[in-house]
PDB file of N, CA and C in Angstrom:
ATOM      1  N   UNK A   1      19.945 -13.338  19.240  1.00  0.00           N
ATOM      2  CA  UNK A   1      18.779 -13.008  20.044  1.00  0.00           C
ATOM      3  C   UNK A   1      17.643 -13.960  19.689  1.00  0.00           C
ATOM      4  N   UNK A   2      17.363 -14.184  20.774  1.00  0.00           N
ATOM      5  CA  UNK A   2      16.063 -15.090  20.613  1.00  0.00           C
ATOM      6  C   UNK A   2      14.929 -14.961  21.296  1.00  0.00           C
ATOM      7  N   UNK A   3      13.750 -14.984  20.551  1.00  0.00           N
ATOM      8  CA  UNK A   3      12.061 -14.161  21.124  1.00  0.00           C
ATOM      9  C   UNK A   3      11.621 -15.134  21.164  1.00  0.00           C
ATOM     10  N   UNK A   4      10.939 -15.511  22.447  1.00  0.00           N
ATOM     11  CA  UNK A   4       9.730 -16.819  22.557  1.00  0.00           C
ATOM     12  C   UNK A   4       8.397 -15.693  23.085  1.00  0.00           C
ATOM     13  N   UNK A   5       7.637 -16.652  22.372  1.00  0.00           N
ATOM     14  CA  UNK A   5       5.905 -16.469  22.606  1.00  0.00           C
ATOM     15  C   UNK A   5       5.389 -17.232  22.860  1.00  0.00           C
ATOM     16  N   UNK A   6       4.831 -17.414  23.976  1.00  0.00           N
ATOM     17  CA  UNK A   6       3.915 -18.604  24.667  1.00  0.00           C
ATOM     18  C   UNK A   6       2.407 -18.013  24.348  1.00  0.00           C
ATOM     19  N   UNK A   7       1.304 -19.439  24.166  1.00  0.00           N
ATOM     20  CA  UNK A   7       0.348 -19.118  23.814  1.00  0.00           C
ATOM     21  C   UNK A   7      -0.307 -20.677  24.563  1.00  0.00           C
ATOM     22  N   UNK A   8      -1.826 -20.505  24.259  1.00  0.00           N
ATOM     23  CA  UNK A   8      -2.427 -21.645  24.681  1.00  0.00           C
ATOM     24  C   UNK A   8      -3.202 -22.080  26.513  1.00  0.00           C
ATOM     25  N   UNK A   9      -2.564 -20.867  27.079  1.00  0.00           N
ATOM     26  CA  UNK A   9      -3.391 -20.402  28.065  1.00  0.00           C
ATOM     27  C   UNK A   9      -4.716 -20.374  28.745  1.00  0.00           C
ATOM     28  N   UNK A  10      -5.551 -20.339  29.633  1.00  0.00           N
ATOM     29  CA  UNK A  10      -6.686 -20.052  29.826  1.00  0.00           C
ATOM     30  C   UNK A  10      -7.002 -20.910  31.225  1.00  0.00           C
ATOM     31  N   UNK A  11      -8.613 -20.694  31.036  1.00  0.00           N
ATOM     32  CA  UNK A  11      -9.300 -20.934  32.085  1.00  0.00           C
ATOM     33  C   UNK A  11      -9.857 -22.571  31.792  1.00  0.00           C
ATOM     34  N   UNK A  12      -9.480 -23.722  32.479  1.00  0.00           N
ATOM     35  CA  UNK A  12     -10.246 -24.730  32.538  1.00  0.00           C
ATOM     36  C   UNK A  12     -10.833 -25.752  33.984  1.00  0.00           C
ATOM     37  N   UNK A  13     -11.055 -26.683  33.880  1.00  0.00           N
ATOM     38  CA  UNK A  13     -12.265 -26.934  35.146  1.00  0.00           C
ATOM     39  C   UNK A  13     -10.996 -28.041  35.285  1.00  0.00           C
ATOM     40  N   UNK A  14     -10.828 -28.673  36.755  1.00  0.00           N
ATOM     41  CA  UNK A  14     -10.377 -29.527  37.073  1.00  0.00           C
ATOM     42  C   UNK A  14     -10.426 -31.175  36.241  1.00  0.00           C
ATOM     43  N   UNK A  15      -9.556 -31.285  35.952  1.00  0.00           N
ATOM     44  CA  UNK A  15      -9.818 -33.050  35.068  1.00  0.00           C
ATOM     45  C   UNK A  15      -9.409 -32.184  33.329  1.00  0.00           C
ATOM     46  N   UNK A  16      -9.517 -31.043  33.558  1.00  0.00           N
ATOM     47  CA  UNK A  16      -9.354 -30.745  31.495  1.00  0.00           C
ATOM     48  C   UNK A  16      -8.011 -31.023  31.690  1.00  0.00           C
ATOM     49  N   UNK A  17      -7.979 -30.272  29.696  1.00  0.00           N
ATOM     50  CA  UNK A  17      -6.746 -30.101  29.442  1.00  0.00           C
ATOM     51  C   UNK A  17      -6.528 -29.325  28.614  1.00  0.00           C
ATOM     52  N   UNK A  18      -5.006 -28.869  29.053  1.00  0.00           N
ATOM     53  CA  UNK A  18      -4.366 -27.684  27.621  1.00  0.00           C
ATOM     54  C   UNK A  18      -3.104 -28.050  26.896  1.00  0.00           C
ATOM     55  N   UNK A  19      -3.257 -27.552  25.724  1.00  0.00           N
ATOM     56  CA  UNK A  19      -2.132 -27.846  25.367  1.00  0.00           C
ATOM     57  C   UNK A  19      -1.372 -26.475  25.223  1.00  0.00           C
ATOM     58  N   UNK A  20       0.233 -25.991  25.740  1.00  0.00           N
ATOM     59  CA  UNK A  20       0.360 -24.561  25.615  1.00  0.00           C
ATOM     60  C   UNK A  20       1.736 -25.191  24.729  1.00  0.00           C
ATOM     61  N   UNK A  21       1.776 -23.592  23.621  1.00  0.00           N
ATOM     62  CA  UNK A  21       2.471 -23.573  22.609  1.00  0.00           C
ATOM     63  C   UNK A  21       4.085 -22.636  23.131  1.00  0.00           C
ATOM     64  N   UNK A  22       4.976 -22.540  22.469  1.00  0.00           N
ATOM     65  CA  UNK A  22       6.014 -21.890  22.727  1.00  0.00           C
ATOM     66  C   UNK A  22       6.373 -21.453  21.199  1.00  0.00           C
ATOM     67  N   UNK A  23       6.417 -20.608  20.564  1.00  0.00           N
ATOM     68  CA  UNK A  23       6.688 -20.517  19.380  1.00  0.00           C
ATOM     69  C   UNK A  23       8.489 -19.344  19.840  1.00  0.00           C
ATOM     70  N   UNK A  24       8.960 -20.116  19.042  1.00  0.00           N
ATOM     71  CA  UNK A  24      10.560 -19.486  18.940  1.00  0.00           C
ATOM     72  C   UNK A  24      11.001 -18.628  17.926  1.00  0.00           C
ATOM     73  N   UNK A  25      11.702 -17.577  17.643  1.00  0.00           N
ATOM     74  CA  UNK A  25      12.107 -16.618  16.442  1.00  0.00           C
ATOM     75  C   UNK A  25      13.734 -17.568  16.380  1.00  0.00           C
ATOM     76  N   UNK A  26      14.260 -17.099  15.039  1.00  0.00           N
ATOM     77  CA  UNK A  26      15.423 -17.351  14.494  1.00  0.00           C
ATOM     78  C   UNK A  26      15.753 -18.779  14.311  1.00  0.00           C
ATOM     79  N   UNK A  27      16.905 -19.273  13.853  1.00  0.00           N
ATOM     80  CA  UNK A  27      17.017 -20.280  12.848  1.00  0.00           C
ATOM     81  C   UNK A  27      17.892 -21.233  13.740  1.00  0.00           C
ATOM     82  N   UNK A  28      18.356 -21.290  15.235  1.00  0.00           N
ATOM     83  CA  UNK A  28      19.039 -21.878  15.805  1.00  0.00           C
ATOM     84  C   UNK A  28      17.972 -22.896  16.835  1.00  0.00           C
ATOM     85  N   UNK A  29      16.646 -22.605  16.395  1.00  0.00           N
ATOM     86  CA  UNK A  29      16.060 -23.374  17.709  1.00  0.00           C
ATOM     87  C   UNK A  29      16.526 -24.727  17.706  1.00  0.00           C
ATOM     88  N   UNK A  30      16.986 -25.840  17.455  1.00  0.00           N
ATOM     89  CA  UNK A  30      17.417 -27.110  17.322  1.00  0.00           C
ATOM     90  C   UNK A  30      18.545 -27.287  18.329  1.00  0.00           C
ATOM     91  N   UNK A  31      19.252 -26.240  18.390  1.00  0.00           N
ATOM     92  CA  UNK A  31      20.718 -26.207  19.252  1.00  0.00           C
ATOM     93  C   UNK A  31      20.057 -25.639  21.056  1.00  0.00           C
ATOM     94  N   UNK A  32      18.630 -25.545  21.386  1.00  0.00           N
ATOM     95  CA  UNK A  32      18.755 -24.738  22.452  1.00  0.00           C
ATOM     96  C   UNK A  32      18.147 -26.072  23.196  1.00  0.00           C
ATOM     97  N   UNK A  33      18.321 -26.108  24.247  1.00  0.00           N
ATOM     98  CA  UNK A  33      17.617 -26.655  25.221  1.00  0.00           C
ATOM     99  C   UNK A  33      15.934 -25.829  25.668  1.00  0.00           C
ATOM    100  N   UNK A  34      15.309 -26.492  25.667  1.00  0.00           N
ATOM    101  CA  UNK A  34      13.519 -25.644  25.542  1.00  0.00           C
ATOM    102  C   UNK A  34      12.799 -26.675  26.858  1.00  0.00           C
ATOM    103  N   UNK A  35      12.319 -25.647  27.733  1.00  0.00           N
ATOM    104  CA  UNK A  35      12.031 -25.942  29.124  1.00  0.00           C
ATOM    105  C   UNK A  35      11.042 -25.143  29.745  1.00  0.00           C
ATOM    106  N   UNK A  36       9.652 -25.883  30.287  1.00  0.00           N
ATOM    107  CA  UNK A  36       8.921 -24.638  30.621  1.00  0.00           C
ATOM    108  C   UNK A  36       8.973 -25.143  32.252  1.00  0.00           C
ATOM    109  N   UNK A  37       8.467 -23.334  32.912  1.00  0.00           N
ATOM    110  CA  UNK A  37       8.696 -23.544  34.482  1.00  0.00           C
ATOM    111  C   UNK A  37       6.990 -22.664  34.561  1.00  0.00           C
ATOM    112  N   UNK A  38       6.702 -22.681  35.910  1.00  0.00           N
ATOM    113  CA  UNK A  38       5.455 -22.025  36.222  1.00  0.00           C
ATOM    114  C   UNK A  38       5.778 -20.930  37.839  1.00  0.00           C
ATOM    115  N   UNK A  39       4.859 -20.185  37.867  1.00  0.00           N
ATOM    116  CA  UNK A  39       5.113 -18.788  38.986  1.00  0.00           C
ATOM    117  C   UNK A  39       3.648 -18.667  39.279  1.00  0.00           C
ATOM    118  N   UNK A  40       3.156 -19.959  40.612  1.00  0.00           N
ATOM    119  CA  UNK A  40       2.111 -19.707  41.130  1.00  0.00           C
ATOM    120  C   UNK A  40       1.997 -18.256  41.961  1.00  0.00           C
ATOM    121  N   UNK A  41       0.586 -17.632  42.106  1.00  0.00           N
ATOM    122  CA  UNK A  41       1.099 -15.984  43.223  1.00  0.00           C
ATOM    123  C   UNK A  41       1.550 -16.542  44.641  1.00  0.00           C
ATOM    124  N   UNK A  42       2.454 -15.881  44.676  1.00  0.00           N
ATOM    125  CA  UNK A  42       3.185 -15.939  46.273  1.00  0.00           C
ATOM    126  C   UNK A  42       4.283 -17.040  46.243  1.00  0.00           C
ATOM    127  N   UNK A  43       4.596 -17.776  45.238  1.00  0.00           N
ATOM    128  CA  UNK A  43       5.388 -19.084  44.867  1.00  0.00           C
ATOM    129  C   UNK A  43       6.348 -18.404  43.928  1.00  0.00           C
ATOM    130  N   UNK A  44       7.619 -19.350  44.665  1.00  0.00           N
ATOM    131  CA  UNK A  44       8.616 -19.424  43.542  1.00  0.00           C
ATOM    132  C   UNK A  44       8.281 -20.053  42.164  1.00  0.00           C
ATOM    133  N   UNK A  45       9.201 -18.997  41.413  1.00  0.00           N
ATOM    134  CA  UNK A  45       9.145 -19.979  39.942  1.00  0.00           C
ATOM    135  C   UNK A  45       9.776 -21.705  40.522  1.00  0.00           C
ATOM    136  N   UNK A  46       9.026 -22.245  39.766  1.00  0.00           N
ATOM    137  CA  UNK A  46       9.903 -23.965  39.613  1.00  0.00           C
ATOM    138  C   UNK A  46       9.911 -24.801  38.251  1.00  0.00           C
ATOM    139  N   UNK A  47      10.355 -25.594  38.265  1.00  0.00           N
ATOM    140  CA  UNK A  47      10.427 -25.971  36.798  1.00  0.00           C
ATOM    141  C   UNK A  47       8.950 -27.231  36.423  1.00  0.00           C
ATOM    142  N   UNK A  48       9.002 -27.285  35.185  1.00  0.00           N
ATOM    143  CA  UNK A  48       8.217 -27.791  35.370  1.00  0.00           C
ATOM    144  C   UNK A  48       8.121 -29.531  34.348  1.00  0.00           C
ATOM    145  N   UNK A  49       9.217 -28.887  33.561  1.00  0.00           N
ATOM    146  CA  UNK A  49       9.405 -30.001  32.138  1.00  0.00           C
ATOM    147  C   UNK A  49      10.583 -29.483  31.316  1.00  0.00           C
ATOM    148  N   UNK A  50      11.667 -30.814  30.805  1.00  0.00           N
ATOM    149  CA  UNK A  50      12.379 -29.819  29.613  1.00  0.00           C
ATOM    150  C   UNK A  50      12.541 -30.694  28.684  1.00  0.00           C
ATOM    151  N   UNK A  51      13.270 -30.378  27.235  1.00  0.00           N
ATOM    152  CA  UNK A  51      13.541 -30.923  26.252  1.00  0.00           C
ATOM    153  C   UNK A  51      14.823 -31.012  26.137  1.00  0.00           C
ATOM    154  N   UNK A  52      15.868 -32.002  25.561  1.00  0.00           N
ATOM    155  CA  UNK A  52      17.273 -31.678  24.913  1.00  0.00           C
ATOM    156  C   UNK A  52      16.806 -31.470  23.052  1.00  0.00           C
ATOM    157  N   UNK A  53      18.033 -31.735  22.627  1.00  0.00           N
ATOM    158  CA  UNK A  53      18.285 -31.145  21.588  1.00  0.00           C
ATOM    159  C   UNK A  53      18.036 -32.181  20.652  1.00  0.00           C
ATOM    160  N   UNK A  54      18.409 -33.622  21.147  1.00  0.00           N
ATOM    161  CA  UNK A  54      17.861 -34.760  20.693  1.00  0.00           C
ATOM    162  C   UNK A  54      16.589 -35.436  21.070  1.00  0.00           C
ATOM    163  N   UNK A  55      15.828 -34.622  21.818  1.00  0.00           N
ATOM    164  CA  UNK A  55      14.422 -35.306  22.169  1.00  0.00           C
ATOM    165  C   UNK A  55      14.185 -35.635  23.778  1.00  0.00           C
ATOM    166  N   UNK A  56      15.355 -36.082  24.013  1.00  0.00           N
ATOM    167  CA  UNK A  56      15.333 -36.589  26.184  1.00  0.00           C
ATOM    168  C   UNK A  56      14.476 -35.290  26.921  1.00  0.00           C
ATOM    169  N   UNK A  57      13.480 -35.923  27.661  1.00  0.00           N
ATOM    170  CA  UNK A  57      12.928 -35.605  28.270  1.00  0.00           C
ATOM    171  C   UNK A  57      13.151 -35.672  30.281  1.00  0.00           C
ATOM    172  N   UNK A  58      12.462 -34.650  30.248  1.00  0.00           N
ATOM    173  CA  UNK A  58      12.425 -35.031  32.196  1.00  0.00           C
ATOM    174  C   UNK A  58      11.098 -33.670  32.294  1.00  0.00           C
ATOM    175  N   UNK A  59      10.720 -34.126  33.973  1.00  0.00           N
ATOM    176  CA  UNK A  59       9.843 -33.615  34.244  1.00  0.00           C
ATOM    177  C   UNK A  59       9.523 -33.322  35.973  1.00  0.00           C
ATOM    178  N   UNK A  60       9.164 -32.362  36.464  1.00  0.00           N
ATOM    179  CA  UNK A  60       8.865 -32.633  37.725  1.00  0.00           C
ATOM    180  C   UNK A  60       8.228 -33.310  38.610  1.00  0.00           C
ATOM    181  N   UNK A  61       8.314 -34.072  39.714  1.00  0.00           N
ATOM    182  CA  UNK A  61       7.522 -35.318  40.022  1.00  0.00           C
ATOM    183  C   UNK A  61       5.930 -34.635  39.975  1.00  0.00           C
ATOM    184  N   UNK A  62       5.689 -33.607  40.100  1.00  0.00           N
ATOM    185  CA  UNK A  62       4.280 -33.224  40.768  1.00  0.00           C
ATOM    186  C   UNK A  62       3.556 -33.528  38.891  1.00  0.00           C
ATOM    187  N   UNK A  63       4.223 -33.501  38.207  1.00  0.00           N
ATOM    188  CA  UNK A  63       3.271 -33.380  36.911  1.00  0.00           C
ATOM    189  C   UNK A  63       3.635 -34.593  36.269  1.00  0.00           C
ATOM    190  N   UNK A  64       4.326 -35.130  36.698  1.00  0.00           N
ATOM    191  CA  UNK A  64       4.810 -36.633  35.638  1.00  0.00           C
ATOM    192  C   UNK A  64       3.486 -37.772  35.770  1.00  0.00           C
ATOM    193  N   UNK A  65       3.579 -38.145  34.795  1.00  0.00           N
ATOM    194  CA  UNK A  65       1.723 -38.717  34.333  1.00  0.00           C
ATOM    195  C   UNK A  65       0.667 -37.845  33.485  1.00  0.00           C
ATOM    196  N   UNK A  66       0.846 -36.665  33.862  1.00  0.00           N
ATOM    197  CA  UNK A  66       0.172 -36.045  33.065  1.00  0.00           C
ATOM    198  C   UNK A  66       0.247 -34.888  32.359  1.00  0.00           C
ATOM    199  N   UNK A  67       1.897 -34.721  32.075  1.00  0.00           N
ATOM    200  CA  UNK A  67       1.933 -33.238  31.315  1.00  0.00           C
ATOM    201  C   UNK A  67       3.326 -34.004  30.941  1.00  0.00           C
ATOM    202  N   UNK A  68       3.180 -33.697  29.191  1.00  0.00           N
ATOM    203  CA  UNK A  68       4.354 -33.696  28.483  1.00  0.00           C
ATOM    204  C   UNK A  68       4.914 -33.038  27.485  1.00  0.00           C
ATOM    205  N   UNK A  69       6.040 -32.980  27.721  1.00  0.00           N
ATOM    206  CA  UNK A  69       6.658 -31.811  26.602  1.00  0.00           C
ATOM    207  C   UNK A  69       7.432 -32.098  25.933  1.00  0.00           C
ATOM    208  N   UNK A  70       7.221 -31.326  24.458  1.00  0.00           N
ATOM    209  CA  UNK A  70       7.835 -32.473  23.077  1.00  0.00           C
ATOM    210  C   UNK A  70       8.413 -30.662  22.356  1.00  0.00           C
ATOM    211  N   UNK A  71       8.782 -31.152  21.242  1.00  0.00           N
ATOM    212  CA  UNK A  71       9.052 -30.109  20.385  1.00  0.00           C
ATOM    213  C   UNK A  71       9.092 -30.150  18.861  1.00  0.00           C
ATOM    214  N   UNK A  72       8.879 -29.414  18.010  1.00  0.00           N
ATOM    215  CA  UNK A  72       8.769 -29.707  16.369  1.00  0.00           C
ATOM    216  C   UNK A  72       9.913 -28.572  15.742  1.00  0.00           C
ATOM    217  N   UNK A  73      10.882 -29.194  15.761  1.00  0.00           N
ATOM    218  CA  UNK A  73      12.276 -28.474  15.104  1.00  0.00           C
ATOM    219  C   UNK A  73      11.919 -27.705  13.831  1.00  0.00           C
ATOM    220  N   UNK A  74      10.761 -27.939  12.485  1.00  0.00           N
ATOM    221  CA  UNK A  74      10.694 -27.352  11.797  1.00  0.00           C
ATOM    222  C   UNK A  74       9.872 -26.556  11.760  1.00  0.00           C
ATOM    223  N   UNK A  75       8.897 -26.224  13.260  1.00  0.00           N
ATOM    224  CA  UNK A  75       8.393 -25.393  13.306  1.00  0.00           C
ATOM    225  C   UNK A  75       8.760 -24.183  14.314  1.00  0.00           C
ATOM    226  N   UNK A  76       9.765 -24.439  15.061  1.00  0.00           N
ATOM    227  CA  UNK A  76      10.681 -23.608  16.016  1.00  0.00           C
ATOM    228  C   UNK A  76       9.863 -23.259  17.210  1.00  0.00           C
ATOM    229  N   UNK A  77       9.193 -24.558  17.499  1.00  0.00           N
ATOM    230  CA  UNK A  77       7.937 -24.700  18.524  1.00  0.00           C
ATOM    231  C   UNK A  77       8.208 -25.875  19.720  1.00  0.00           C
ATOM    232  N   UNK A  78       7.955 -25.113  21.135  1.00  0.00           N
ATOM    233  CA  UNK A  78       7.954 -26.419  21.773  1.00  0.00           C
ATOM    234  C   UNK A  78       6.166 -26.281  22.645  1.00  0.00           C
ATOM    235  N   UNK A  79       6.063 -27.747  22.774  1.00  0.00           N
ATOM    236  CA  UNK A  79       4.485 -27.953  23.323  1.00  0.00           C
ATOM    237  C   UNK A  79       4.831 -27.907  24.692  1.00  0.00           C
ATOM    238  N   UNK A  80       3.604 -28.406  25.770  1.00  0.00           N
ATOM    239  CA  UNK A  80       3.205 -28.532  26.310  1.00  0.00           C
ATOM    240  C   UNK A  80       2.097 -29.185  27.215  1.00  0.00           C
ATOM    241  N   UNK A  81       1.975 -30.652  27.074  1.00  0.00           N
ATOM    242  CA  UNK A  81      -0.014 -31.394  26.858  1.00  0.00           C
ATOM    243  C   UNK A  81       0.125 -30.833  27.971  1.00  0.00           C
ATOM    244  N   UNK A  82      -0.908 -30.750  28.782  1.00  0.00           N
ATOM    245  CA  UNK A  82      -1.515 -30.790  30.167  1.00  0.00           C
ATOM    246  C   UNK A  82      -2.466 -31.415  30.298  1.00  0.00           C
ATOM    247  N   UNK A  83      -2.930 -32.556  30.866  1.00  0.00           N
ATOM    248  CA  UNK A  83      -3.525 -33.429  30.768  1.00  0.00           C
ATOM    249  C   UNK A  83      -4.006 -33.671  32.441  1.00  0.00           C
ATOM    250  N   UNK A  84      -5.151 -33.865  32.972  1.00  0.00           N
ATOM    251  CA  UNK A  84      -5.674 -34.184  33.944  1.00  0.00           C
ATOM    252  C   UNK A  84      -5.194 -32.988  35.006  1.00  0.00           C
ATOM    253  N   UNK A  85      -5.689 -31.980  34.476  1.00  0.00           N
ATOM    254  CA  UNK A  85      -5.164 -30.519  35.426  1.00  0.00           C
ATOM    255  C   UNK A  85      -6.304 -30.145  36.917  1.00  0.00           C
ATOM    256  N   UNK A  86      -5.169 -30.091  37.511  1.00  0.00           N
ATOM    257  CA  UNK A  86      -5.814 -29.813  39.228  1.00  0.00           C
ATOM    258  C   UNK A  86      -5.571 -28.278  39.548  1.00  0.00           C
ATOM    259  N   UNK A  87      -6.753 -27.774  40.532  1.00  0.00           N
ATOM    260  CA  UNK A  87      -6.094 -26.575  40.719  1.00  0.00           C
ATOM    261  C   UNK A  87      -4.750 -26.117  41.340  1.00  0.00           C
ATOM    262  N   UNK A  88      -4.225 -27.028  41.378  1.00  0.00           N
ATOM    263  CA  UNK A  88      -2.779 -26.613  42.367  1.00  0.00           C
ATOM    264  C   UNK A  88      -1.587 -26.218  40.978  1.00  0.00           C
ATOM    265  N   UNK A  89      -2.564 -26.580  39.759  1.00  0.00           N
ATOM    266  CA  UNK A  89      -1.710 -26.119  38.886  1.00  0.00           C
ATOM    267  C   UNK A  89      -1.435 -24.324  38.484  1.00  0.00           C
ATOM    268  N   UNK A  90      -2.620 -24.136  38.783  1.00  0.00           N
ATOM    269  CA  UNK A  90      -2.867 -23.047  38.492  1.00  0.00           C
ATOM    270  C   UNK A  90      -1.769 -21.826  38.554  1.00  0.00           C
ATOM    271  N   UNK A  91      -0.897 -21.156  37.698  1.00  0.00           N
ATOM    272  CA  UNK A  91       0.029 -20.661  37.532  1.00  0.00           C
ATOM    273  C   UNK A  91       0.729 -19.795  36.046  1.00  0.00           C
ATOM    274  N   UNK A  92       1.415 -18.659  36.465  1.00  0.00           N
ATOM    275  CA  UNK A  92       1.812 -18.399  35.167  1.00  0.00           C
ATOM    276  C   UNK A  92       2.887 -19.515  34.351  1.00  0.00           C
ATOM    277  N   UNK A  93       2.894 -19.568  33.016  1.00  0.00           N
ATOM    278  CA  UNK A  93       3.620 -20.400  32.764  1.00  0.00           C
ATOM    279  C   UNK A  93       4.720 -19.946  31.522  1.00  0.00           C
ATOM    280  N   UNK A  94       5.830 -20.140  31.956  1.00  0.00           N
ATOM    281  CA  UNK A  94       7.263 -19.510  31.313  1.00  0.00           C
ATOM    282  C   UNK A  94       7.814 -20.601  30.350  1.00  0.00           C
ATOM    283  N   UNK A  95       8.347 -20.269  29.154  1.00  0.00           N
ATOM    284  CA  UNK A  95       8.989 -20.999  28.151  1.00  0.00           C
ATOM    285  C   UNK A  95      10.630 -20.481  28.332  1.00  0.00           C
ATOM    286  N   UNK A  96      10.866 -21.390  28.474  1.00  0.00           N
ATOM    287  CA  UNK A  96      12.671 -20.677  28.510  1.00  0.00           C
ATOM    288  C   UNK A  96      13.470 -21.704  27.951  1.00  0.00           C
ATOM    289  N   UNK A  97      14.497 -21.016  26.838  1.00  0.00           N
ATOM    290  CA  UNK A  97      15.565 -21.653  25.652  1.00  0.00           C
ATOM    291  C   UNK A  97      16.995 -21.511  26.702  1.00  0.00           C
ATOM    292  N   UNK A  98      17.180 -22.769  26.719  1.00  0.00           N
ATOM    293  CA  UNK A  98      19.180 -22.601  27.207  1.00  0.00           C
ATOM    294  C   UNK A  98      19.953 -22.919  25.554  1.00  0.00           C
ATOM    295  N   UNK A  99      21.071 -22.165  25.486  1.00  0.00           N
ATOM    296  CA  UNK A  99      21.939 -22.739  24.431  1.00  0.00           C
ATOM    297  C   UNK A  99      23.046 -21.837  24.606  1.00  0.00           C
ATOM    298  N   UNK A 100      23.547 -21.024  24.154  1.00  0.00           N
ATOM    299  CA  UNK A 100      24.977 -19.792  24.143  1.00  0.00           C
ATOM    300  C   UNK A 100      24.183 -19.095  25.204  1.00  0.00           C
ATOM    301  N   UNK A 101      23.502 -18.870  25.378  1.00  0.00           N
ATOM    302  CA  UNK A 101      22.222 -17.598  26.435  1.00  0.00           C
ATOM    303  C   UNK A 101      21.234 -18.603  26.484  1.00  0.00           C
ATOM    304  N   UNK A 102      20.869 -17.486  27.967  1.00  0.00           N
ATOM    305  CA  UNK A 102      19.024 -17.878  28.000  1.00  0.00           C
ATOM    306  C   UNK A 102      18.231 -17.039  27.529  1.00  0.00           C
ATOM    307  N   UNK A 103      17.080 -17.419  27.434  1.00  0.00           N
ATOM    308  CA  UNK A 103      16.076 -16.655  27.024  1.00  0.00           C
ATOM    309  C   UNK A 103      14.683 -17.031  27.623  1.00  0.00           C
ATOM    310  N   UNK A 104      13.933 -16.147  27.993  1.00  0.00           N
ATOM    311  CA  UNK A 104      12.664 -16.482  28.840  1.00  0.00           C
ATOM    312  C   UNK A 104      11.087 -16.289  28.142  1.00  0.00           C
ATOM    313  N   UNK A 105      10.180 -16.474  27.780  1.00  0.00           N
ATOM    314  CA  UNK A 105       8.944 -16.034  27.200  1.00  0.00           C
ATOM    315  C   UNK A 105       8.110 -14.998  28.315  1.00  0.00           C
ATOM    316  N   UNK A 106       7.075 -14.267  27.950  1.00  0.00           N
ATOM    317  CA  UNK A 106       6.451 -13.854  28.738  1.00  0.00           C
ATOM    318  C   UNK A 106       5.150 -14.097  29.599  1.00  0.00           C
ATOM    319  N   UNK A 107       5.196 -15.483  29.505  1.00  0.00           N
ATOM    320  CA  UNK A 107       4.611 -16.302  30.480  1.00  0.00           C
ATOM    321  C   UNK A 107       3.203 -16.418  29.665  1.00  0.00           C
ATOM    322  N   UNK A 108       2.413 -17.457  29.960  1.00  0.00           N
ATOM    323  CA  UNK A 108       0.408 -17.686  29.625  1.00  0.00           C
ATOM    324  C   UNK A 108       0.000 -18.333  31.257  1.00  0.00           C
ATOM    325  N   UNK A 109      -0.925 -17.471  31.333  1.00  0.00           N
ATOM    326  CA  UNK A 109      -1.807 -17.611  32.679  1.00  0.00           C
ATOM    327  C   UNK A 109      -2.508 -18.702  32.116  1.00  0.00           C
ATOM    328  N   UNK A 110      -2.272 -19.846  33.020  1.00  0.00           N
ATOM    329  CA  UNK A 110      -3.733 -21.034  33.549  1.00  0.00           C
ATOM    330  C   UNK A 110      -4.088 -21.184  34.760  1.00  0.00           C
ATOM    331  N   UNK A 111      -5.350 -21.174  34.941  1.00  0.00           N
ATOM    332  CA  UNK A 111      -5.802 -20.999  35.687  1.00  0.00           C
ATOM    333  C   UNK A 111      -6.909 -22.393  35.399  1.00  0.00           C
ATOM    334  N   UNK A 112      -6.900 -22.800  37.018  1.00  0.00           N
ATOM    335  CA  UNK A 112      -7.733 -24.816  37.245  1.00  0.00           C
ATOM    336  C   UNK A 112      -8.872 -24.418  37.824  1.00  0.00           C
ATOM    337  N   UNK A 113      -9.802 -24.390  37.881  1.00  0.00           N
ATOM    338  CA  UNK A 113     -11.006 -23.936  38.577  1.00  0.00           C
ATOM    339  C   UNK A 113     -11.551 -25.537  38.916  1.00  0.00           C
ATOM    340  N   UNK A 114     -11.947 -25.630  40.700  1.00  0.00           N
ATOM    341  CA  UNK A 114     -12.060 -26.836  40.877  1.00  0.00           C
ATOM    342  C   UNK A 114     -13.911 -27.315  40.938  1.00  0.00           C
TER     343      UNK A 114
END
């Protein structure tokens, strides 16, 4: 079983930035694939960024340039920059581990105020 907690959330003005945290429970985080998606209201979830297990990255075209996502194996943490945020970002935002299972976090509201 595996518990994610997303943190790092909030309210910022168009052009900021956040950085949101994913903190992971148990001793396998290295083996999972770690990927965050977002659930604007009235919008499907979509993805938004992921990690492998060795570092490879990808990202969705709408955020590539300015949001990247990394991870720190000895802290059982994956990031998030957000960097040059528009309101179209504005959305809940989900941490989710692939490896034997998935596992989902319970989302951090940002919200872009333009």
């Amino acid at each position: 079983q595996v518990q994610l907690v997303e943190s790092g959330g909030g309210l910022v003005q168009a052009g900021g930035s956040l950085r949101l945290s994913c903190a992971a429970s148990g001793s396998i985080f290295r083996a999972f694939v770690m990927a965050w998606y977002r659930q604007a209201p009235g919008k499907q979830r979509e993805f938004v960024a992921s990690i492998t297990t060795d570092g490879s990255t990808s990202c969705a075209d709408s955020v590539k340039g300015r949001f990247t996502i990394s991870r720190d194996n000895a802290k059982n943490t994956v990031y998030l920059q957000m960097n040059s945020l528009k309101p179209e970002d504005t959305a809940v935002y989900y941490c989710a581990a692939y490896g034997p299972a998935s596992y989902w976090g319970q989302g951090t509201q940002v919200t872009v105020s333009s």
